[in-house]
Protein backbone atom coordinates (compact mmCIF):
# COMPACT_ATOMS: atom_id res chain seq x y z
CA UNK A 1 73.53 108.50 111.27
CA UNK A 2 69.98 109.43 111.55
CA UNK A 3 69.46 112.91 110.55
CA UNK A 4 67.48 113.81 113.58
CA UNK A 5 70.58 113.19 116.34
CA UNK A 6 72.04 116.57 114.94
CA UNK A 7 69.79 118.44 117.00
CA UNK A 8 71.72 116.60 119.98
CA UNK A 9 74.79 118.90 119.78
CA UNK A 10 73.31 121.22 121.50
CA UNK A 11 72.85 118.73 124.40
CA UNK A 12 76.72 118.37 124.73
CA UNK A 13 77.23 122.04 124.30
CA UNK A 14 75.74 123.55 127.26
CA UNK A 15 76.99 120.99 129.41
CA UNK A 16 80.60 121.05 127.99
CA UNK A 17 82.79 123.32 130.52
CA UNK A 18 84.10 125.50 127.74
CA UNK A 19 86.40 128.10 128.95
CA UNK A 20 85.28 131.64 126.38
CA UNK A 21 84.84 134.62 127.13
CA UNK A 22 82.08 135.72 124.66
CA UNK A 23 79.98 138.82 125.72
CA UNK A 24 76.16 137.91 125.84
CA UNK A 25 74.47 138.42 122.12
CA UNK A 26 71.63 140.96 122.09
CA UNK A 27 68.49 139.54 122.29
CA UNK A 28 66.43 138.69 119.57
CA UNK A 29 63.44 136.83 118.05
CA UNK A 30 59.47 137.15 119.38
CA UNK A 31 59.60 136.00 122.70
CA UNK A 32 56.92 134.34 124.33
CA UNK A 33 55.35 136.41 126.51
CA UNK A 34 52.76 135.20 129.44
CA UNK A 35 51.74 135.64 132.77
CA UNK A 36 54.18 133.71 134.77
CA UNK A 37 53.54 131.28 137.74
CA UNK A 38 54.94 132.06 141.02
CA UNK A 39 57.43 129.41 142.47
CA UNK A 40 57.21 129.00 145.91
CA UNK A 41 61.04 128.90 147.65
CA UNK A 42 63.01 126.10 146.37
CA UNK A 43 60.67 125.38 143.47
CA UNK A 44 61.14 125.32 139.84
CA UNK A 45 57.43 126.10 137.25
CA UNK A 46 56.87 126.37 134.04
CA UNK A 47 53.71 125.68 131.41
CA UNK A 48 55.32 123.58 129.38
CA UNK A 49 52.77 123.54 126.07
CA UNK A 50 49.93 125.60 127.76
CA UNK A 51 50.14 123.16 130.59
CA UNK A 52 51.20 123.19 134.39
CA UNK A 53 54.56 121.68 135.56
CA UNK A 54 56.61 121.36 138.73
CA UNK A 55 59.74 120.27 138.86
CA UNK A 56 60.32 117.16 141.54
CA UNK A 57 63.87 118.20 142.14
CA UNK A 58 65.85 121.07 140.76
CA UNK A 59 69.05 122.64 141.46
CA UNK A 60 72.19 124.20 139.40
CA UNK A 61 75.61 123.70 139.14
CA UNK A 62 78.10 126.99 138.46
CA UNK A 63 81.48 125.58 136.40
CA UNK A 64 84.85 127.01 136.80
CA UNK A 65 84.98 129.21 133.90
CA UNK A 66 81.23 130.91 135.22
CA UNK A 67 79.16 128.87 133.20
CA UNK A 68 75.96 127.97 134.72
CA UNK A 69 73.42 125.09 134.33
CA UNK A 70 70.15 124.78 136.04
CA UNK A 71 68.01 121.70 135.50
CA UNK A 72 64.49 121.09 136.78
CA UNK A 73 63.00 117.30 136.37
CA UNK A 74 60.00 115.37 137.73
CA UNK A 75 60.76 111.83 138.71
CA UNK A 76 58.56 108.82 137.47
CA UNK A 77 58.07 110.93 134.08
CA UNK A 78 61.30 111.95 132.70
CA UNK A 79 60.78 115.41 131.65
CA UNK A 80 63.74 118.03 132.31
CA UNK A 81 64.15 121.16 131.51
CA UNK A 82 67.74 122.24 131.48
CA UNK A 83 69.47 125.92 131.30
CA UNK A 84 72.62 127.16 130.60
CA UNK A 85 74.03 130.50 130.44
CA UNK A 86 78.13 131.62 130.05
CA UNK A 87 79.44 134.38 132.38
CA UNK A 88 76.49 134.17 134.63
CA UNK A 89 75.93 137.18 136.50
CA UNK A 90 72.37 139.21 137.65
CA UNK A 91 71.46 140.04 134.19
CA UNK A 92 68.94 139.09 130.97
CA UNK A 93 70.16 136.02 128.91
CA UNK A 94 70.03 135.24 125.07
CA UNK A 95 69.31 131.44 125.37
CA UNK A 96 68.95 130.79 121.26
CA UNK A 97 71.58 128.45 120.55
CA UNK A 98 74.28 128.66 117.93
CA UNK A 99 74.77 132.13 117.86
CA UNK A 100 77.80 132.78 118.68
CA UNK A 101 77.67 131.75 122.26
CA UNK A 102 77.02 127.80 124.38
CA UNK A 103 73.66 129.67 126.09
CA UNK A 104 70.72 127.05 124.95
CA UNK A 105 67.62 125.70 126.20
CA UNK A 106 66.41 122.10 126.32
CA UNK A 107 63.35 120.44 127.42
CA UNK A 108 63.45 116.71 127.33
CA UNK A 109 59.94 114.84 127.18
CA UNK A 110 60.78 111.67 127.81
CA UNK A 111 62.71 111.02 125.17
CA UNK A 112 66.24 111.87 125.67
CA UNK A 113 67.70 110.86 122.12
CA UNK A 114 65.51 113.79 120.78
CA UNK A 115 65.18 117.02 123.06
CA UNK A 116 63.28 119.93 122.47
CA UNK A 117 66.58 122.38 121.85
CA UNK A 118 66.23 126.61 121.62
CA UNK A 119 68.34 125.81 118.07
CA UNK A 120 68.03 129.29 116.53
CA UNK A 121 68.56 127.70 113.23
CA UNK A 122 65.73 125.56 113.17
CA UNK A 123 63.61 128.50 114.90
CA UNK A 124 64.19 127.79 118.42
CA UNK A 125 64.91 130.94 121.02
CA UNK A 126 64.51 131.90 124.05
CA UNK A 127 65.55 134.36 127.34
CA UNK A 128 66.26 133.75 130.73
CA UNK A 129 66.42 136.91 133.49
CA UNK A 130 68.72 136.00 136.78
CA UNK A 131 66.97 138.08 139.36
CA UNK A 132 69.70 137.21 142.39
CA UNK A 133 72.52 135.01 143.52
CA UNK A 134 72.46 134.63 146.89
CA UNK A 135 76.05 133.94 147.79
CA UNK A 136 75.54 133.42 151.47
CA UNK A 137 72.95 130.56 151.02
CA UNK A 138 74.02 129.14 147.81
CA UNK A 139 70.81 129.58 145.77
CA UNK A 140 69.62 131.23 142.88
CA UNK A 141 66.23 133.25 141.61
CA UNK A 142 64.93 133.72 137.75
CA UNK A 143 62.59 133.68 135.29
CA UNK A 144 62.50 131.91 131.87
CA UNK A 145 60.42 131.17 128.70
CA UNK A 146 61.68 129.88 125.18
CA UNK A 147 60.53 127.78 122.17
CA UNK A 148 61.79 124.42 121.77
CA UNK A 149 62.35 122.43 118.43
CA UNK A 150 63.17 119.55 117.21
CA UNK A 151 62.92 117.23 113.80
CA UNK A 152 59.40 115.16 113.83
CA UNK A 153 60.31 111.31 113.67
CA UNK A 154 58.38 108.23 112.51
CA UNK A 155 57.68 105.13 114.38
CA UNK A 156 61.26 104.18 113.13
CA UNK A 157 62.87 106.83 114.68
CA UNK A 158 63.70 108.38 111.30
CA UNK A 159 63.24 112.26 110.27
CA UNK A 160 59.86 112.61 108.62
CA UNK A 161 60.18 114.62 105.24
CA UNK A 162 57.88 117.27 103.87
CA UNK A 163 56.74 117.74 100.38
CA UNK A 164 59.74 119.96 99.41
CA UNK A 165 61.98 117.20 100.71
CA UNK A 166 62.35 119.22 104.33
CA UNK A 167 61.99 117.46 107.90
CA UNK A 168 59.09 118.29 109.80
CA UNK A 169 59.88 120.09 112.52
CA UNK A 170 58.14 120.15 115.93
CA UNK A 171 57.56 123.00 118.04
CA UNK A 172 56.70 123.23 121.74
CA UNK A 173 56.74 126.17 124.06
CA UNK A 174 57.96 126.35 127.02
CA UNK A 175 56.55 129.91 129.02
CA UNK A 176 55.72 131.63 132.15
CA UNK A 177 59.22 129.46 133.65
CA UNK A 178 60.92 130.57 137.46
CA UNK A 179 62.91 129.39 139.43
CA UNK A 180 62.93 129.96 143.56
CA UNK A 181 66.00 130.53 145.54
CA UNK A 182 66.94 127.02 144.02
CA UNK A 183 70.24 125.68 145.36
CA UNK A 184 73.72 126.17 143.70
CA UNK A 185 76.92 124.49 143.85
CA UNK A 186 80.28 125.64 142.79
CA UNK A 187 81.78 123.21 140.45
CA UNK A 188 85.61 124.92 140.71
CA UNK A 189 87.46 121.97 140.13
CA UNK A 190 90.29 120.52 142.20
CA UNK A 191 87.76 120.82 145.56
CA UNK A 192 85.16 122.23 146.96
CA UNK A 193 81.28 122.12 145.40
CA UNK A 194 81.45 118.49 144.28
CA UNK A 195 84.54 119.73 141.75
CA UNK A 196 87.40 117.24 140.55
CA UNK A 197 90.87 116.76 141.29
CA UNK A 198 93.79 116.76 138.49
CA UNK A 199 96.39 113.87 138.86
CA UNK A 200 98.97 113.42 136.36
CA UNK A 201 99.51 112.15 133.94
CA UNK A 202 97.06 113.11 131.16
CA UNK A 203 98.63 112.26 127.35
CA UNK A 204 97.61 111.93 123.55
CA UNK A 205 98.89 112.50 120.52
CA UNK A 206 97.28 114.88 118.14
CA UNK A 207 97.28 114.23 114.62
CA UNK A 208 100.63 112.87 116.17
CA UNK A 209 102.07 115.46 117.72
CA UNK A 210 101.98 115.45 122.18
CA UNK A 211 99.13 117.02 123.24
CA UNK A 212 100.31 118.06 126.74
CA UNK A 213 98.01 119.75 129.28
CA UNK A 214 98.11 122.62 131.42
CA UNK A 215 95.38 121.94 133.91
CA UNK A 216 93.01 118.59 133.88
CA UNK A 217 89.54 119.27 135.71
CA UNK A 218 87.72 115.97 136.86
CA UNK A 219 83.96 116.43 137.68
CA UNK A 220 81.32 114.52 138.83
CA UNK A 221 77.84 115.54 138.05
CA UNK A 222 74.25 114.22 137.82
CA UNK A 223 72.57 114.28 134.16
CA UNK A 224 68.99 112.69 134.40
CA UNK A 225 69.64 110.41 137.29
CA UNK A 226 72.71 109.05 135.81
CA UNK A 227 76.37 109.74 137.47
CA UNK A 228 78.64 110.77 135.02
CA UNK A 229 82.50 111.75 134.96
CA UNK A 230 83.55 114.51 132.71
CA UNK A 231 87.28 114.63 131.99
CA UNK A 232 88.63 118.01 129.92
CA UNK A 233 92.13 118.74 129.73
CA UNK A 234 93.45 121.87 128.02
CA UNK A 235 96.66 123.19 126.60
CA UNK A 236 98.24 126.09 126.04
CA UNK A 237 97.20 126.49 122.72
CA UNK A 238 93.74 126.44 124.22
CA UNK A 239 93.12 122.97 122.69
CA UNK A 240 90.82 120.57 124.65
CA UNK A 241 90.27 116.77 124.97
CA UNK A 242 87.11 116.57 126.97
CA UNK A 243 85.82 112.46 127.97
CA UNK A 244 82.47 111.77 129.24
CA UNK A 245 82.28 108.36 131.30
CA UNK A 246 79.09 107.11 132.88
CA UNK A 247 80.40 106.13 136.63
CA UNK A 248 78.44 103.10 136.67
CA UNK A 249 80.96 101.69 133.44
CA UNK A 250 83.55 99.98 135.09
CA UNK A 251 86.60 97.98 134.16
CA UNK A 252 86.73 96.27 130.23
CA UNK A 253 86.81 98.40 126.73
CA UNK A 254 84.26 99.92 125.82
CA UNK A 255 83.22 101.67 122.20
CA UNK A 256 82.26 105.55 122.63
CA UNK A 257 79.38 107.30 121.05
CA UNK A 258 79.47 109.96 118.38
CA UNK A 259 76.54 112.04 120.10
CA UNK A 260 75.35 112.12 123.60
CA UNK A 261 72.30 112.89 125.38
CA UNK A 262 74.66 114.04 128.61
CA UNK A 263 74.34 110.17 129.65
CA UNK A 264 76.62 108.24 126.94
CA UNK A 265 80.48 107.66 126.70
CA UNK A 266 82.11 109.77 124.04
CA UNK A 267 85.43 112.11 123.66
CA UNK A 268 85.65 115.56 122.02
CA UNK A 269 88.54 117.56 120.50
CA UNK A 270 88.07 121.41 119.79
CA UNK A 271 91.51 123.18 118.75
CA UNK A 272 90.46 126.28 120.29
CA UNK A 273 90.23 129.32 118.70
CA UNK A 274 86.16 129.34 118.38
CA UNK A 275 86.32 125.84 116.38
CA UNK A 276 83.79 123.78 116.46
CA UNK A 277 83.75 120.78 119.33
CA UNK A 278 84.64 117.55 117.08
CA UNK A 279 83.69 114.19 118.68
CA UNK A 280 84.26 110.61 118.62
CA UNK A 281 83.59 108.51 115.31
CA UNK A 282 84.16 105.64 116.26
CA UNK A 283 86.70 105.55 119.79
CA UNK A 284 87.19 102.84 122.15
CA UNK A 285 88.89 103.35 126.01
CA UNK A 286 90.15 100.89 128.10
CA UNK A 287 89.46 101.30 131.35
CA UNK A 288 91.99 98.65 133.82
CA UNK A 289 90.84 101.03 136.78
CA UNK A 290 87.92 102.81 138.41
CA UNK A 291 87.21 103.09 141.73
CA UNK A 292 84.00 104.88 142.32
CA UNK A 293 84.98 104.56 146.07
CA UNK A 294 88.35 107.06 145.79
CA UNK A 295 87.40 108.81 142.51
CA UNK A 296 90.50 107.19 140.69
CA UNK A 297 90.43 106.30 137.23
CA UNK A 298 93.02 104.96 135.22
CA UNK A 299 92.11 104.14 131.40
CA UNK A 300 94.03 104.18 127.70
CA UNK A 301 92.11 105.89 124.94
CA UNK A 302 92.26 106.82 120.63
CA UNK A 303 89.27 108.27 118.84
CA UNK A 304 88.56 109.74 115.58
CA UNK A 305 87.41 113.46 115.83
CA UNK A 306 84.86 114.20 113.00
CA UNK A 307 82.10 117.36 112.86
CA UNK A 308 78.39 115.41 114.50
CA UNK A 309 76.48 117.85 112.31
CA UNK A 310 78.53 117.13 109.15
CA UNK A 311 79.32 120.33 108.43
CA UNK A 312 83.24 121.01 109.44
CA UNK A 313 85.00 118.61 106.92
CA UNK A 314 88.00 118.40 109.65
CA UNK A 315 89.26 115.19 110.49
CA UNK A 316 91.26 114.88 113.63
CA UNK A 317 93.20 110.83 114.86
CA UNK A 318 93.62 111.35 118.57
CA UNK A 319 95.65 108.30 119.14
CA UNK A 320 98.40 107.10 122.38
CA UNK A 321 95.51 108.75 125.17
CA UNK A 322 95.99 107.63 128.54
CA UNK A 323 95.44 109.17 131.82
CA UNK A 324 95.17 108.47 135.53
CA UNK A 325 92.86 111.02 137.12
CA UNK A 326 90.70 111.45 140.90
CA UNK A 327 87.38 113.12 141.05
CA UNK A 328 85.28 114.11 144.42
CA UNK A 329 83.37 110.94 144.70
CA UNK A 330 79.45 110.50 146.12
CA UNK A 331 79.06 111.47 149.85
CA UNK A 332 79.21 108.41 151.56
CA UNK A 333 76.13 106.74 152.55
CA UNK A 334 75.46 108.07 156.30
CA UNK A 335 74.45 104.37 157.49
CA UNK A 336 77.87 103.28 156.74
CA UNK A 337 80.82 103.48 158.82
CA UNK A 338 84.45 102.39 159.39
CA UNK A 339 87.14 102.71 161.70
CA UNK A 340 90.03 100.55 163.11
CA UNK A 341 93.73 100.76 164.68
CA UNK A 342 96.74 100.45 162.05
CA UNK A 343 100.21 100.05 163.07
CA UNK A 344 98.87 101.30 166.17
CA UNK A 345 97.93 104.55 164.79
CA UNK A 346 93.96 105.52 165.09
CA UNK A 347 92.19 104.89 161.03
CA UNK A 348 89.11 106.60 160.20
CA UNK A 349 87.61 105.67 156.58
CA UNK A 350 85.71 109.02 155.25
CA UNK A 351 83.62 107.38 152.77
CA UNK A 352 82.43 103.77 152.97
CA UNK A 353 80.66 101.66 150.82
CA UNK A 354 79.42 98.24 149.92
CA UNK A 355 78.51 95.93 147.04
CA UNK A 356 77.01 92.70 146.60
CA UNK A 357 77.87 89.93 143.19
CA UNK A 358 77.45 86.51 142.91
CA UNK A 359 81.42 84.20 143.74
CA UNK A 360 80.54 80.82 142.45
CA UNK A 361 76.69 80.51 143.30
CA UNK A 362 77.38 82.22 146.75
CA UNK A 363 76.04 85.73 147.66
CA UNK A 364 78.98 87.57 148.45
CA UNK A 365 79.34 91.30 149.53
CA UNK A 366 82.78 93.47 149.79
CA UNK A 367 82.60 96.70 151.96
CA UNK A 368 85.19 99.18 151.72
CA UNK A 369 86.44 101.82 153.82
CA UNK A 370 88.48 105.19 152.32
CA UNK A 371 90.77 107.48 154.04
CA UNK A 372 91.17 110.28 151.53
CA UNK A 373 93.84 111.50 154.06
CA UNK A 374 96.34 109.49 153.79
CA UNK A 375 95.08 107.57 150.72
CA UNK A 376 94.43 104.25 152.38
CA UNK A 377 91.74 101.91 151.52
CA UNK A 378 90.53 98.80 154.31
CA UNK A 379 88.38 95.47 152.09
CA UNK A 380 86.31 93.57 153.68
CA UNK A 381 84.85 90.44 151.14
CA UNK A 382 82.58 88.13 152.72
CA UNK A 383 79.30 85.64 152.32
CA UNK A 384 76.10 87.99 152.60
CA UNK A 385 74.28 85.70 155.19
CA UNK A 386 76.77 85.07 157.93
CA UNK A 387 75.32 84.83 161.23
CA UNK A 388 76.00 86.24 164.34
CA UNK A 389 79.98 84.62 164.70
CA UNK A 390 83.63 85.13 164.65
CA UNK A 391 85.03 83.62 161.02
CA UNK A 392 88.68 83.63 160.07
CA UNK A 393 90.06 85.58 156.91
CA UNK A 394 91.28 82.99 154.73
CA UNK A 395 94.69 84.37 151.88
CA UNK A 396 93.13 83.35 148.51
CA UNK A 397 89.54 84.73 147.43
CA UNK A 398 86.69 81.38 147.89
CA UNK A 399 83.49 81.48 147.77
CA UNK A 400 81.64 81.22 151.08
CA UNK A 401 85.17 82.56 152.83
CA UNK A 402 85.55 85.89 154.43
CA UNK A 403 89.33 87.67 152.81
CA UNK A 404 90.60 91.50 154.29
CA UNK A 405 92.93 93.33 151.82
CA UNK A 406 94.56 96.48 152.74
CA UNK A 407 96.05 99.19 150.25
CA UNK A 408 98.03 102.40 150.93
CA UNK A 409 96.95 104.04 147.93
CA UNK A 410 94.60 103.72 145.42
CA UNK A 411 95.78 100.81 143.03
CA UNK A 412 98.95 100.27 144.87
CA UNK A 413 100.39 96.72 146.55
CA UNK A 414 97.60 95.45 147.88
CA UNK A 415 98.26 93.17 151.18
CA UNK A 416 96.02 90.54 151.88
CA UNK A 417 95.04 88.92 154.95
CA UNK A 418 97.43 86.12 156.23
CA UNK A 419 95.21 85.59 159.49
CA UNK A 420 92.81 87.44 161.34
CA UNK A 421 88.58 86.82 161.64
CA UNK A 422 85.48 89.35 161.00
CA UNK A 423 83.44 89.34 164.20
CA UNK A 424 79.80 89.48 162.68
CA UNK A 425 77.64 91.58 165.86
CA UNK A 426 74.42 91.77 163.83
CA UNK A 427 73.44 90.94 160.20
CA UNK A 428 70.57 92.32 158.51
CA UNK A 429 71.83 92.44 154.75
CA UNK A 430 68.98 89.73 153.41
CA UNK A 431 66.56 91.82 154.58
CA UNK A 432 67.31 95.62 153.77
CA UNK A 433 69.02 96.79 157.13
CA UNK A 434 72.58 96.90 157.64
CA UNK A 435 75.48 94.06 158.71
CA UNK A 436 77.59 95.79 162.22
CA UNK A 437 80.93 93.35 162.12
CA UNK A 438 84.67 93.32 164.12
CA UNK A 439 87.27 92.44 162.41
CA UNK A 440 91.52 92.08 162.83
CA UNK A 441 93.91 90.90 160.42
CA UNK A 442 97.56 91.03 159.61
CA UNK A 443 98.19 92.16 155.63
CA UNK A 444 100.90 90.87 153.66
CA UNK A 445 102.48 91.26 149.80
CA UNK A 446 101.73 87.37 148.81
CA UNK A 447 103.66 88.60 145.51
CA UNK A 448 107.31 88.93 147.86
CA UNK A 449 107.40 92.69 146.06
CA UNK A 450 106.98 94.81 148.94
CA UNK A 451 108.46 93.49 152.55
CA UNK A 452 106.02 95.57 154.64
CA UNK A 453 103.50 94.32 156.67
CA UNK A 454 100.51 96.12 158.51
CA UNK A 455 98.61 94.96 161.85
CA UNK A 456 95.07 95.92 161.68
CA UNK A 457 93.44 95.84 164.81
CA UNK A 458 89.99 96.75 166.52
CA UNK A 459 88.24 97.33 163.59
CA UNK A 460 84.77 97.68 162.83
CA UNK A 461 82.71 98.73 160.44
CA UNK A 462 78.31 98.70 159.68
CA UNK A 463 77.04 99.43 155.78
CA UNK A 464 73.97 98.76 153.70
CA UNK A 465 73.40 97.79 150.54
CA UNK A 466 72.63 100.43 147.64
């Protein structure tokens, strides 16, 4: 491992949802002190080496256990500037890390395998004033300023050494910083504020012993323009498992990472107790199900939990991991919609999506309709360019044929269309707009498992493309 990832720590720290209640360090170190710009309302400044910068977007996320991240970042360039404080509250913040509490700083320049961190350690510090919390209008108003570092690399991407057999380390300072009744959500888990929902079961062994949790929070967030699913289940003991998955993953097995910039796949262990957060080296999961469209994902995982930083000789085999978990998924696309009649009964999906992939040389799309009220799911799977037309639903999935599939929960029986036609009014797909289509079908079990049957009449439904 290249001696210059151990800075990265820090990275996973402030955005782990650790549940302590620490009491804020005093402050110390020479803190940079400047004239500060003003942020207009909604904005988010800083100089960020004697320089001018304005964040593109910006916003903050408060976590159930009152730990708060804010993140500023200007598209096209990749630089982000990212905050976190525990027990946030009106009130001055410590933000030098590893001292005792998960406040830190980080200012990414592009490169996100090597941040600028406040690592107190390596000289890094920093402070960070809340000025108001407006709980009415969900935003928040501060001030900022701290001194990032990080080790110097070559063109390799190895640590450069000093004389006395040292890395080089880089400085930059980061001053003058606000923030402008920026907005907030509320990241409580199990609804509400983009938070997660727990679904049994969650398992793994420990060292072989059952590691069985008291409360599973799934949460979707945003880390540098990628969607990512955090997973942390804790125990009694106050143990944690804690999996990172970028939603964009999908089905197969996939290797984890030992260090993260917020953005990879990797699994933690911390026994609680103040230890440190141990994480995967090496770990595989197997995902067989996610469905970024209902926020279910089923998966089996094992890792090996070592110390990133090298430091904590512990060694902890997390092996027999499974789980089956929702999260709040993306809003739904407002262009999309779909509704239809089932069993007679009026069906309303509340998110809707589509994709497009490739069936045997044919362009083929699939939009799908959620209800997350009573947990059922409407497919539609057809060729991309069908024109203006009634086609029928064929039983077995061919490319350039149009196949309905209707669930009536998230990776239960799924009954497939055993006649029926989409109804295309207008289709738009090839160039950018949106497809408007009818459709009817009658689902059936083609396995013989389940008996049921479900008439699905006057639907409809109109999506885009991502």
């Amino acid at each position: 491992m290249k001696r210059f990832q151990l800075v990265s720590w820090l990275f996973l720290c402030f955005l782990a949802l650790q549940f302590s209640a620490c009491d804020n360090e005093p402050l110390e170190g020479v803190f940079i002190i400047e004239e500060e710009i003003v942020a207009e309302e909604g904005q988010f400044v800083a100089n960020i080496g004697g320089q001018s910068w304005t964040a593109s977007a910006a916003g903050a996320v408060f976590f159930a256990d009152n730990t708060l991240v804010i993140s500023g970042t200007l598209d096209g360039t990749g630089q982000t500037i990212l905050l976190t404080v525990e027990n946030a509250a009106v009130n001055l913040f410590d933000l030098t890390a590893g001292v005792g509490t998960i406040n830190a700083a980080v200012y990414i320049d592009g490169n996100p395998d090597n941040p600028f961190t406040s690592e107190g350690a390596n000289g890094g510090f920093g402070q960070m004033e809340i000025t108001d919390i407006d709980t009415e209008n969900l935003t928040i108003t501060g001030t900022f300023s701290f001194e990032g570092v990080r080790f110097a690399l070559d063109s390799e991407g190895n640590p450069i050494i000093d004389g006395n057999g040292d890395p080089v380390i880089e400085n930059i300072s980061i001053s003058g910083g606000s923030f402008n009744a920026i907005p907030y959500t509320e990241d409580i888990g199990g609804g509400g504020g983009g938070g997660g929902m727990s679904l049994d079961p969650f398992f793994a062994k420990v060292d072989d012993v059952d590691f069985i949790p008291e409360s599973v929070t799934t949460t979707r967030t945003l880390i540098a323009d990628v969607p990512m699913i955090n997973i942390v289940a804790l125990n009694a003991e106050g143990a944690k498992i804690r999996i990172d998955i970028p939603e964009f993953l999908g089905t197969g097995t996939f290797a984890m990472e030992q260090l993260s910039d917020g953005t990879k796949l990797i699994a933690q262990y911390n026994a609680g107790m103040g230890t440190e957060d141990l994480s995967s080296n090496p770990g595989t999961i197997e995902i067989t199900e996610f469905n970024t469209l209902t926020g279910r994902i089923v998966a089996n995982f094992a890792f090996t939990a070592t110390d990133p930083l090298g430091l904590d000789p512990t060694v902890v085999e997390i092996t027999e991991g499974n789980f089956e978990v929702l999260y709040e998924p993306e809003a739904t696309n407002p262009n999309n919609s779909m509704f239809a009649n089932v069993d007679g009964m009026d069906w309303v999906a509340n998110f809707v999506d589509a994709f497009e992939f490739d069936f045997s040389g044919t362009e083929t799309v699939t939009a799908r309709g959620y209800n997350n009220d009573s947990g059922e799911l409407i497919e539609i799977t057809f060729p991309k360019n069908l024109e203006p037309g009634s086609y029928d639903f064929v039983s077995t999935a061919a490319a350039g044929e149009s196949i309905a599939k209707f669930y009536t929960e998230p990776g239960g029986t799924e009954f497939t269309s055993t006649d029926g036609a989409i109804i295309v009014i207008t289709n738009e797909l090839s160039t950018g707009g949106t497809i408007n289509a009818a459709f009817l079908f009658l689902a059936e079990d083609l396995t013989g498992g389940d008996p049921a049957s479900f008439n699905i009449t006057g639907g409809e439904f109109t999506v885009e493309l991502p």
